[in-house]
N, C-alpha and C. Protein backbone atom coordinates (compact mmCIF):
# COMPACT_ATOMS: atom_id res chain seq x y z
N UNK A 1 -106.28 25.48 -13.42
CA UNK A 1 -105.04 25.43 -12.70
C UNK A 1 -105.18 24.57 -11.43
N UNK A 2 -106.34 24.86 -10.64
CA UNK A 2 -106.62 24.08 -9.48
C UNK A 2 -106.60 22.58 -9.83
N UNK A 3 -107.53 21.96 -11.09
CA UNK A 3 -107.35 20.64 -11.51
C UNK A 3 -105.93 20.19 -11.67
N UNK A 4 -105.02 20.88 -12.17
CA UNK A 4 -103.66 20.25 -12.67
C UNK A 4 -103.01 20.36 -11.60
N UNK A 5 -102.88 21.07 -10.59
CA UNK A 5 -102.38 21.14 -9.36
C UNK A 5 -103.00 19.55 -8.42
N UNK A 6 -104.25 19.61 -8.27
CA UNK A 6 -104.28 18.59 -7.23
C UNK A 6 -104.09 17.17 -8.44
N UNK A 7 -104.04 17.00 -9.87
CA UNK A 7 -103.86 15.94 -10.69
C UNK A 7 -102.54 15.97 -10.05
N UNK A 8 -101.37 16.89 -9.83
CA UNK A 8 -100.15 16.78 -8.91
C UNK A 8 -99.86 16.22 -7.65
N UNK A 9 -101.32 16.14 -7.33
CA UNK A 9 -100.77 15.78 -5.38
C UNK A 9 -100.64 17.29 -4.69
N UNK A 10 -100.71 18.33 -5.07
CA UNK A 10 -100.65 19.66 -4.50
C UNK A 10 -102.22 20.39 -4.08
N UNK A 11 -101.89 20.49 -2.81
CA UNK A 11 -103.08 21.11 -2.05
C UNK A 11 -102.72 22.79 -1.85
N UNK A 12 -103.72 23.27 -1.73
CA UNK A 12 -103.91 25.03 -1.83
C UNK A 12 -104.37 24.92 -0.51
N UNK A 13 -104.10 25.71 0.30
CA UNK A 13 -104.45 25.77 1.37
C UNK A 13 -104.36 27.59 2.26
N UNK A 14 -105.66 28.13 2.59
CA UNK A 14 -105.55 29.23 3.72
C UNK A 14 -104.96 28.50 4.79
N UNK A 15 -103.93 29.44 4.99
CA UNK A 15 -103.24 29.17 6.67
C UNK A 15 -103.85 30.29 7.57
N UNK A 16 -104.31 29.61 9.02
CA UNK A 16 -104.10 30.89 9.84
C UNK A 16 -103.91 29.89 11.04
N UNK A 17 -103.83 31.40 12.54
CA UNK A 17 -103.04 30.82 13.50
C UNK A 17 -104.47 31.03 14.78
N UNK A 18 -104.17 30.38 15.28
CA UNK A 18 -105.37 30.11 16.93
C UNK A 18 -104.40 29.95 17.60
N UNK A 19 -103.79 31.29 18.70
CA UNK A 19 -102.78 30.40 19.78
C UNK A 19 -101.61 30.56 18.68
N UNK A 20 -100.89 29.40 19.40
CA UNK A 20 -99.78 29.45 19.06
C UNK A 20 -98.83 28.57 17.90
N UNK A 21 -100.61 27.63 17.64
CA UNK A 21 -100.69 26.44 16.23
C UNK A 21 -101.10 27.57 15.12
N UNK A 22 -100.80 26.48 14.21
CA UNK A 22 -101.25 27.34 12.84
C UNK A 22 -102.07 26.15 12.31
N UNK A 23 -103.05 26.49 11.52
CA UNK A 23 -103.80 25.67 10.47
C UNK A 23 -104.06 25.61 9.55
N UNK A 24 -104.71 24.94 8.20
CA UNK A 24 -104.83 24.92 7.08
C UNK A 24 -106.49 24.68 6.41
N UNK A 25 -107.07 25.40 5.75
CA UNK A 25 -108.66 24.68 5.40
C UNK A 25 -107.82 24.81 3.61
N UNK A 26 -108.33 23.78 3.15
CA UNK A 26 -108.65 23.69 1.72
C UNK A 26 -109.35 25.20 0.69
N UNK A 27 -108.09 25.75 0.51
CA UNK A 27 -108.34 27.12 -0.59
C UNK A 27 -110.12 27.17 -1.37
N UNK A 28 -110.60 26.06 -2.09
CA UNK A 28 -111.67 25.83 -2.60
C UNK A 28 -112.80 26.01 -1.65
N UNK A 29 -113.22 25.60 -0.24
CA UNK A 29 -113.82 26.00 0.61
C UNK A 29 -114.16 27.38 1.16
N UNK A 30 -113.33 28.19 0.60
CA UNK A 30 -112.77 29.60 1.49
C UNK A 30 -113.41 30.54 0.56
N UNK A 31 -114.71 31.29 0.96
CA UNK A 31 -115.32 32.06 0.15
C UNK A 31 -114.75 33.46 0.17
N UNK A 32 -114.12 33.84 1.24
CA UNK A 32 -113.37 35.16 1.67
C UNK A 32 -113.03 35.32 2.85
N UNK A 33 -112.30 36.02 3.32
CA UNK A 33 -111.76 36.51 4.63
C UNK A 33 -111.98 38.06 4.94
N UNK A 34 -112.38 38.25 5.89
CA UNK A 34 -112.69 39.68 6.54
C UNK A 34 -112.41 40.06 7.43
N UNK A 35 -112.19 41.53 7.55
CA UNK A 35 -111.57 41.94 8.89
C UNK A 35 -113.11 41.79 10.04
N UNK A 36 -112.86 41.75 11.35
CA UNK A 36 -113.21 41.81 12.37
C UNK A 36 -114.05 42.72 12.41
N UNK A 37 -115.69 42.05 12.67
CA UNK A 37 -116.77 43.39 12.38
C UNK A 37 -117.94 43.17 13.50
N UNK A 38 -118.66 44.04 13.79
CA UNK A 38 -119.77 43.42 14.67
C UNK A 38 -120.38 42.55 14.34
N UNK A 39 -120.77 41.69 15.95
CA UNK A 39 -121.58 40.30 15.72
C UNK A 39 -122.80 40.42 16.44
N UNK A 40 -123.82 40.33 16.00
CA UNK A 40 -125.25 39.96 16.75
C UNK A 40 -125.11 38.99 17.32
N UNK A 41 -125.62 38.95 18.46
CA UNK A 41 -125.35 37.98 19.56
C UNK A 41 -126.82 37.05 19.46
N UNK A 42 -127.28 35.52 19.05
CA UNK A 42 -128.37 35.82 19.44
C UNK A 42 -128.58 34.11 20.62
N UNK A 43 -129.50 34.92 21.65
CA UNK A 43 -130.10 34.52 22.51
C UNK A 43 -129.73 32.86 22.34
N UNK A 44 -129.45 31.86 23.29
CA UNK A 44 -129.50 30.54 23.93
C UNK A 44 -128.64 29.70 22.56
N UNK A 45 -127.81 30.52 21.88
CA UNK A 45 -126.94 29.79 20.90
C UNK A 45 -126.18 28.94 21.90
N UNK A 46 -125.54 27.88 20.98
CA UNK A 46 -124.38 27.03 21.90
C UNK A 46 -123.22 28.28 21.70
N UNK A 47 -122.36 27.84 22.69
CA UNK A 47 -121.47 28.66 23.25
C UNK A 47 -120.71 28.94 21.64
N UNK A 48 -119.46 28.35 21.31
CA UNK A 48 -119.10 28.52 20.29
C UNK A 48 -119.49 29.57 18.81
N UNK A 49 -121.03 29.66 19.30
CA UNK A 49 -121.65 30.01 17.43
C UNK A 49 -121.43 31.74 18.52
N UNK A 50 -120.79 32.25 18.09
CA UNK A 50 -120.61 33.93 18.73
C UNK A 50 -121.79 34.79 18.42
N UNK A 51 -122.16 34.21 16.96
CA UNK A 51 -123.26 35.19 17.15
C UNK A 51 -123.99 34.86 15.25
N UNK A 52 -124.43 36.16 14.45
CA UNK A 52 -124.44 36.05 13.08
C UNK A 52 -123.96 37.75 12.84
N UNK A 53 -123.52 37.81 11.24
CA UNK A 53 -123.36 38.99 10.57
C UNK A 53 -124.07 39.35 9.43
N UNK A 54 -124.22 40.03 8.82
CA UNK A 54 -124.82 40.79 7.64
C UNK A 54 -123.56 40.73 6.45
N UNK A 55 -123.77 40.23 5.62
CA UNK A 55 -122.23 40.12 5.01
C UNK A 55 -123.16 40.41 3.26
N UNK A 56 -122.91 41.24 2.69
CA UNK A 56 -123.67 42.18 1.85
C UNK A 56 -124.96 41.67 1.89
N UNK A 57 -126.16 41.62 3.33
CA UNK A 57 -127.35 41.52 2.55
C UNK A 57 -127.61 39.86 3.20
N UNK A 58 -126.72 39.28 3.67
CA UNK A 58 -127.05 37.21 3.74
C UNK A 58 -126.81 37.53 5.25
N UNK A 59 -127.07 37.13 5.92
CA UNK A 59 -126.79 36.52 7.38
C UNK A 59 -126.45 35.59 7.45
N UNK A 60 -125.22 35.76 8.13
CA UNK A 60 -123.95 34.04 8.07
C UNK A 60 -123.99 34.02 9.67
N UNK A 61 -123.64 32.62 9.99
CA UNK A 61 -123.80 32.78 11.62
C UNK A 61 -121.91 32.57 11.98
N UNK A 62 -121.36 33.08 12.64
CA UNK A 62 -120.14 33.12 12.88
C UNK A 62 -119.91 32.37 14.51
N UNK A 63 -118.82 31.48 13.27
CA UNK A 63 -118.39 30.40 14.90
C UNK A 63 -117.05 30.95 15.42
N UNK A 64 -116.46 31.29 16.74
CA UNK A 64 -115.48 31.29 17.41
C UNK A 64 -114.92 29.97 17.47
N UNK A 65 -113.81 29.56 16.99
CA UNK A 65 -112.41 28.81 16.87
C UNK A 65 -111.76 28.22 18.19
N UNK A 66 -111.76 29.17 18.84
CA UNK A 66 -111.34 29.36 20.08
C UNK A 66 -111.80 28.51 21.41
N UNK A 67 -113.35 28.95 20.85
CA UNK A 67 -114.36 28.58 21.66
C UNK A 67 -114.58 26.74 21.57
N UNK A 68 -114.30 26.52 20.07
CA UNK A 68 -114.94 25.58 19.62
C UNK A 68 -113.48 23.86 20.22
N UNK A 69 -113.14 24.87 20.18
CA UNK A 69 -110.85 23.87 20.51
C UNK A 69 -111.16 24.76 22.01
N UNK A 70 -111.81 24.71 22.31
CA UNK A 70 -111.72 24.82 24.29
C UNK A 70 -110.37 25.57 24.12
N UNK A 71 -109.83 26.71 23.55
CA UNK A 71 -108.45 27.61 23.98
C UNK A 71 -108.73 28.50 24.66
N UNK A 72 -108.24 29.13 25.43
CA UNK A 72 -108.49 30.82 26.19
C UNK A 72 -109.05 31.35 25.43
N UNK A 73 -109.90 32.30 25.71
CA UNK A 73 -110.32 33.79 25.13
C UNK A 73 -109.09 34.57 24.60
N UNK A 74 -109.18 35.65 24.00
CA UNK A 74 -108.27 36.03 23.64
C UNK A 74 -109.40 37.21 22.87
N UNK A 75 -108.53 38.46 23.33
CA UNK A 75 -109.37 39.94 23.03
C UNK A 75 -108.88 40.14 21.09
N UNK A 76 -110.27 40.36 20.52
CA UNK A 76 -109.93 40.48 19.03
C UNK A 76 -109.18 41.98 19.06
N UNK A 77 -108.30 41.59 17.62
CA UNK A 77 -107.23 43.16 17.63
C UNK A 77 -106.99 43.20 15.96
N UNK A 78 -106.82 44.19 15.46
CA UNK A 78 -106.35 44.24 14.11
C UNK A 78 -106.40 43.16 13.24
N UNK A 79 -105.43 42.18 14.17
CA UNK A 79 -105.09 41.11 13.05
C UNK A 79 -106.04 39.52 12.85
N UNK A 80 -107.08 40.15 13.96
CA UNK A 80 -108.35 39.28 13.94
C UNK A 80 -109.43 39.15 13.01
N UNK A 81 -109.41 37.92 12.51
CA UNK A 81 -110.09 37.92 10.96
C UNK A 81 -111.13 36.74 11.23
N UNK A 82 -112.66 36.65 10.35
CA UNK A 82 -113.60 36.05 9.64
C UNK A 82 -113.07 35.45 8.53
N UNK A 83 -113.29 34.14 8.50
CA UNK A 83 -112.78 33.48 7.78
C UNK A 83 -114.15 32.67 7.03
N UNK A 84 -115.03 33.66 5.93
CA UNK A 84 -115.99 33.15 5.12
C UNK A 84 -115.81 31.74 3.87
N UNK A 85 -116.55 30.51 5.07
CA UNK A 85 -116.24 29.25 4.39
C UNK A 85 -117.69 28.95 3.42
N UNK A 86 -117.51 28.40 2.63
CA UNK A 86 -118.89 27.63 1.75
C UNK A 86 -118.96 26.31 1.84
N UNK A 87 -119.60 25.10 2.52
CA UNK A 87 -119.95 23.92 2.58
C UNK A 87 -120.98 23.46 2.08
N UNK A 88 -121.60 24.10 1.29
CA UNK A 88 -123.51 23.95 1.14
C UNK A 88 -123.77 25.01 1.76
N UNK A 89 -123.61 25.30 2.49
CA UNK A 89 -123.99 26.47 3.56
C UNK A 89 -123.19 27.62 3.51
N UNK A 90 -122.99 28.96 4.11
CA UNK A 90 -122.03 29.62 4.47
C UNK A 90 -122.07 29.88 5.90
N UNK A 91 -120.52 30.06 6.25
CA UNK A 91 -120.12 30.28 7.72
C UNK A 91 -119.13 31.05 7.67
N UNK A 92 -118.91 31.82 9.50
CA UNK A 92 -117.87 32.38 9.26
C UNK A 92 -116.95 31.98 10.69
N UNK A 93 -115.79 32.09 10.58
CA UNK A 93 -115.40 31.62 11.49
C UNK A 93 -114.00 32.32 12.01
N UNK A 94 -114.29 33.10 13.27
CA UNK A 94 -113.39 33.31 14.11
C UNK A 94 -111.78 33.39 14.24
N UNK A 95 -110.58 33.61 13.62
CA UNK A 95 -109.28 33.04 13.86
C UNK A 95 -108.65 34.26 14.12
N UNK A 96 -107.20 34.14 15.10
CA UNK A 96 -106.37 35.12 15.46
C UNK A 96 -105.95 35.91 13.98
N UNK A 97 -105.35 35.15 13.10
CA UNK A 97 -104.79 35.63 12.26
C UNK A 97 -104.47 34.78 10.97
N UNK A 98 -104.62 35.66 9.74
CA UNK A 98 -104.16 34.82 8.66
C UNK A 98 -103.15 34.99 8.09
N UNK A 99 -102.21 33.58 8.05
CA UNK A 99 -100.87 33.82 7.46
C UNK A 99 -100.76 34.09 6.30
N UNK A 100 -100.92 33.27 5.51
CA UNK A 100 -100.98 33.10 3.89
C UNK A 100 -101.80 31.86 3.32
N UNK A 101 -101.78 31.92 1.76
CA UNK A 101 -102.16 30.74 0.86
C UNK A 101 -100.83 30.54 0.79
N UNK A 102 -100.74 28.63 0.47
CA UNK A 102 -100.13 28.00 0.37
C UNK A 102 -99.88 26.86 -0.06
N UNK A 103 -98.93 26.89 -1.49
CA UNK A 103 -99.46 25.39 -1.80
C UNK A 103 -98.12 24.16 -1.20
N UNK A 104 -99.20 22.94 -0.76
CA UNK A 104 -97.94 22.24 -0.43
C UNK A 104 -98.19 20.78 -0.75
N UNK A 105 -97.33 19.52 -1.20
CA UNK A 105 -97.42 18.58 -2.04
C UNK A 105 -98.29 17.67 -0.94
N UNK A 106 -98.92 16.51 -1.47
CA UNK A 106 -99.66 15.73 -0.66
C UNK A 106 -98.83 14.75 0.11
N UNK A 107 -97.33 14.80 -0.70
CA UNK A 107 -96.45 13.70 0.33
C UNK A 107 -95.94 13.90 1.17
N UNK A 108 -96.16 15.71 1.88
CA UNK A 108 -95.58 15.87 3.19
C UNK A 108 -96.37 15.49 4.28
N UNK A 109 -97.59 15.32 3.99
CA UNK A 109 -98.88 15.26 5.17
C UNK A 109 -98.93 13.89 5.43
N UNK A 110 -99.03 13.97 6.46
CA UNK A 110 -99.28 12.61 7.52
C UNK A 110 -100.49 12.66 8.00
N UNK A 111 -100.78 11.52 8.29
CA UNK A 111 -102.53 11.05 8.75
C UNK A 111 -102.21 12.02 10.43
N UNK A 112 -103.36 12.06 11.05
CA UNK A 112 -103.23 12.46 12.39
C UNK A 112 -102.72 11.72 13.32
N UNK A 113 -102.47 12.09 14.24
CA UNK A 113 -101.55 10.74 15.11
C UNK A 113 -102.39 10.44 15.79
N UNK A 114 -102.07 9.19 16.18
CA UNK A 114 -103.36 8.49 16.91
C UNK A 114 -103.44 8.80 18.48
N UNK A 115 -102.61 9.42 19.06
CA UNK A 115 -102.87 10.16 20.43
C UNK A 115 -103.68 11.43 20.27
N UNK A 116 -103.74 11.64 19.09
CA UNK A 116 -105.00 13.04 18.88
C UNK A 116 -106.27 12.66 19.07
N UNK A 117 -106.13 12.51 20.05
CA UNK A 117 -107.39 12.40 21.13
C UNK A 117 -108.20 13.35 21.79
N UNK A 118 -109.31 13.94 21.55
CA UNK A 118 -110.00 14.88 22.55
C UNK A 118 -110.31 15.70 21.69
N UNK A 119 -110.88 16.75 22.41
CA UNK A 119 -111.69 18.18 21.76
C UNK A 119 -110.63 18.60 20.28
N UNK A 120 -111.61 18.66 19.24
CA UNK A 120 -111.42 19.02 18.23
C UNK A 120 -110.60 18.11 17.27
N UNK A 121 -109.76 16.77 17.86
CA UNK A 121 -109.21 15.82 16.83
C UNK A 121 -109.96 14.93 15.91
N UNK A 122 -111.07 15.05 15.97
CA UNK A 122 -111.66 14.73 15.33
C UNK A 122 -111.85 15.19 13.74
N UNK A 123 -111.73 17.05 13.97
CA UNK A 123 -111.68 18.03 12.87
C UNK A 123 -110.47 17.72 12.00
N UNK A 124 -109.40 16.86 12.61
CA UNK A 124 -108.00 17.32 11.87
C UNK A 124 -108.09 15.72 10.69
N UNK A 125 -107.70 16.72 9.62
CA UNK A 125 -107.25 15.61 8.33
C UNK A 125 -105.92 15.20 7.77
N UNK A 126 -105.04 15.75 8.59
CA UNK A 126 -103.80 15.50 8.85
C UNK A 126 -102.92 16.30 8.94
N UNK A 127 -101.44 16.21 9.40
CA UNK A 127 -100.06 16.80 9.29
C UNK A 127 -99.52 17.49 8.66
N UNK A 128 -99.26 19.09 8.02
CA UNK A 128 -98.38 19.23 6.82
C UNK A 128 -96.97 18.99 7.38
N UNK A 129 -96.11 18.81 7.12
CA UNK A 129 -94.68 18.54 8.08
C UNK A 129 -93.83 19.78 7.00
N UNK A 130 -93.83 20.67 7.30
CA UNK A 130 -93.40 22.17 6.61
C UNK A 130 -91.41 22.08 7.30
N UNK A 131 -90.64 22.72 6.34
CA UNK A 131 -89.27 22.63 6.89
C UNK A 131 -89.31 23.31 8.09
N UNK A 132 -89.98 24.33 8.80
CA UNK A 132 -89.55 24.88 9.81
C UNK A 132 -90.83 24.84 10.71
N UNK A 133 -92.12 23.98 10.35
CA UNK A 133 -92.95 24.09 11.04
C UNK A 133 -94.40 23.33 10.92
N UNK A 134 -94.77 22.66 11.58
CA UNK A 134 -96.11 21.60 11.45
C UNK A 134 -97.30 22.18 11.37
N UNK A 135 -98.08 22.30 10.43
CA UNK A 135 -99.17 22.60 10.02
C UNK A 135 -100.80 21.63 10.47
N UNK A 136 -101.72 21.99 11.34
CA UNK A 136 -102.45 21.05 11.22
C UNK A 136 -103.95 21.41 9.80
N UNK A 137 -104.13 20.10 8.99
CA UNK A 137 -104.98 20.26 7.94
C UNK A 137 -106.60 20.36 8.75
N UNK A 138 -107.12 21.02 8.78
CA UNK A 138 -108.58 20.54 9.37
C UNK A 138 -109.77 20.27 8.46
N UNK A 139 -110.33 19.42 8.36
CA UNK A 139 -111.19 18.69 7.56
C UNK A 139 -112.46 19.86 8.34
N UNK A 140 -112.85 20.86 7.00
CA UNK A 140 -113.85 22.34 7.50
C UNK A 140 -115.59 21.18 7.24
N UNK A 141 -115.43 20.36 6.79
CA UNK A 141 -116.84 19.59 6.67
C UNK A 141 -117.33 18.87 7.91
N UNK A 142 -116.62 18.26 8.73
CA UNK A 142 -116.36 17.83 10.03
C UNK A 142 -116.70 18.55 10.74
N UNK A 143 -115.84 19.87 11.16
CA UNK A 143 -115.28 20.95 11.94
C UNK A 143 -116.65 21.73 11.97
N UNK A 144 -117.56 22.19 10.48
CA UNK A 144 -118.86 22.71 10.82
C UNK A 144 -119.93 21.44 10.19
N UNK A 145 -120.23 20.56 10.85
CA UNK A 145 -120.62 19.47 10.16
C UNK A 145 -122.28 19.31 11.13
N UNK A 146 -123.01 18.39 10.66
CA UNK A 146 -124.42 18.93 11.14
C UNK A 146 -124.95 19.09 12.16
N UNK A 147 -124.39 18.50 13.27
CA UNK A 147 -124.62 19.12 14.43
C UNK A 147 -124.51 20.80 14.58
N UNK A 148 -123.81 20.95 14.27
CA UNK A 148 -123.16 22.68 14.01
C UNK A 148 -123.70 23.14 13.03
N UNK A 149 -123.97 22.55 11.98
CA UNK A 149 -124.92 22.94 10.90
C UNK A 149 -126.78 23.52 11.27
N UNK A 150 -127.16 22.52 12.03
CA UNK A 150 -128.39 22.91 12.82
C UNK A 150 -128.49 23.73 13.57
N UNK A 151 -126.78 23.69 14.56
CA UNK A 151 -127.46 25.25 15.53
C UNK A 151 -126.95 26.35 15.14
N UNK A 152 -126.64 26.19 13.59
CA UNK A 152 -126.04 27.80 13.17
C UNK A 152 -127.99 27.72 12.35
N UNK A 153 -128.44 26.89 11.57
CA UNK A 153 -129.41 27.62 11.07
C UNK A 153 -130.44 28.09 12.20
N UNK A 154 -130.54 27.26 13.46
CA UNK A 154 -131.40 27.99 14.91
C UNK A 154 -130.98 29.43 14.96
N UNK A 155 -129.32 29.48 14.64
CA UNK A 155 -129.37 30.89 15.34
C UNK A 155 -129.46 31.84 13.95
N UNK A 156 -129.70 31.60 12.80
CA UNK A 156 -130.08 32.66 12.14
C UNK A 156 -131.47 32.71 12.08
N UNK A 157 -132.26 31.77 12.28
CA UNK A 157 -133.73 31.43 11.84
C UNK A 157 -134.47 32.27 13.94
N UNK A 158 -133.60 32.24 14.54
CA UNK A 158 -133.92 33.40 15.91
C UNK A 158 -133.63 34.63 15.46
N UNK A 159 -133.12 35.15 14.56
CA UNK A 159 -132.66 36.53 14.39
C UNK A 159 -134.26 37.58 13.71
């Protein structure tokens, strides 16, 4: 189904929200989502990597979102979710909240605009332009890409 869908031009996409944007990673990337659980903190990580978890048995190192897009802090609550990605690697990552899956055609998305300049535009793979609301796509290979890749295996390989 996934093949005949993107043979369509149709992308699957987890939505969730940071703030007051919403975002999109590629459904196929997205190993699971979890509620909000303790994090081992460990020692001289870069700021961003919050910490690692135990997720049946694997130690995943979990990045804050927040942290990583320079946004305020913001106290986790109910609707604060782990968002377990697979790149080669596994990660987990930080977000206020998850909206839904969603599929939406490839001809609504626009490249990024070229004033997307600064912390974190780099991550974005483009525009969904939704009837009531702009979606940004974030390219999750980028976003935990090897720089971030190295100091998540430091901070599980310190644990």
């Amino acid at each position: 189904m996934e093949a005949n869908a993107a043979a369509q031009g149709i992308q699957q996409l987890v939505t969730f929200r940071l703030g007051e944007e919403e975002y999109g990673v590629d459904i196929l990337k997205v190993h699971e989502i979890d509620r909000m659980m303790d994090i081992t903190e460990v020692p001289n990580a870069p700021s961003c990597i919050e910490g690692v978890i135990n997720l049946r048995g694997k130690v995943i190192p979990v990045i804050n979102l927040r942290k990583k897009f320079n946004l305020p802090p913001r106290e986790a609550d109910e609707r604060t979710k782990i968002v377990v990605v697979d790149i080669g690697t596994s990660a987990g990552m930080i977000v206020d909240s998850v909206s839904e899956v969603l599929r939406i055609s490839s001809d609504i998305i626009e490249p990024p605009p070229p004033m997307a300049s600064g912390t974190g535009s780099e991550y974005i793979r483009g525009v969904g332009k939704l009837q009531d609301r702009l979606l940004i796509l974030l390219d999750i290979e980028k976003l935990l890409g090897a720089r971030d890749s190295e100091n998540m295996a430091k901070a599980v390989a310190a644990i």
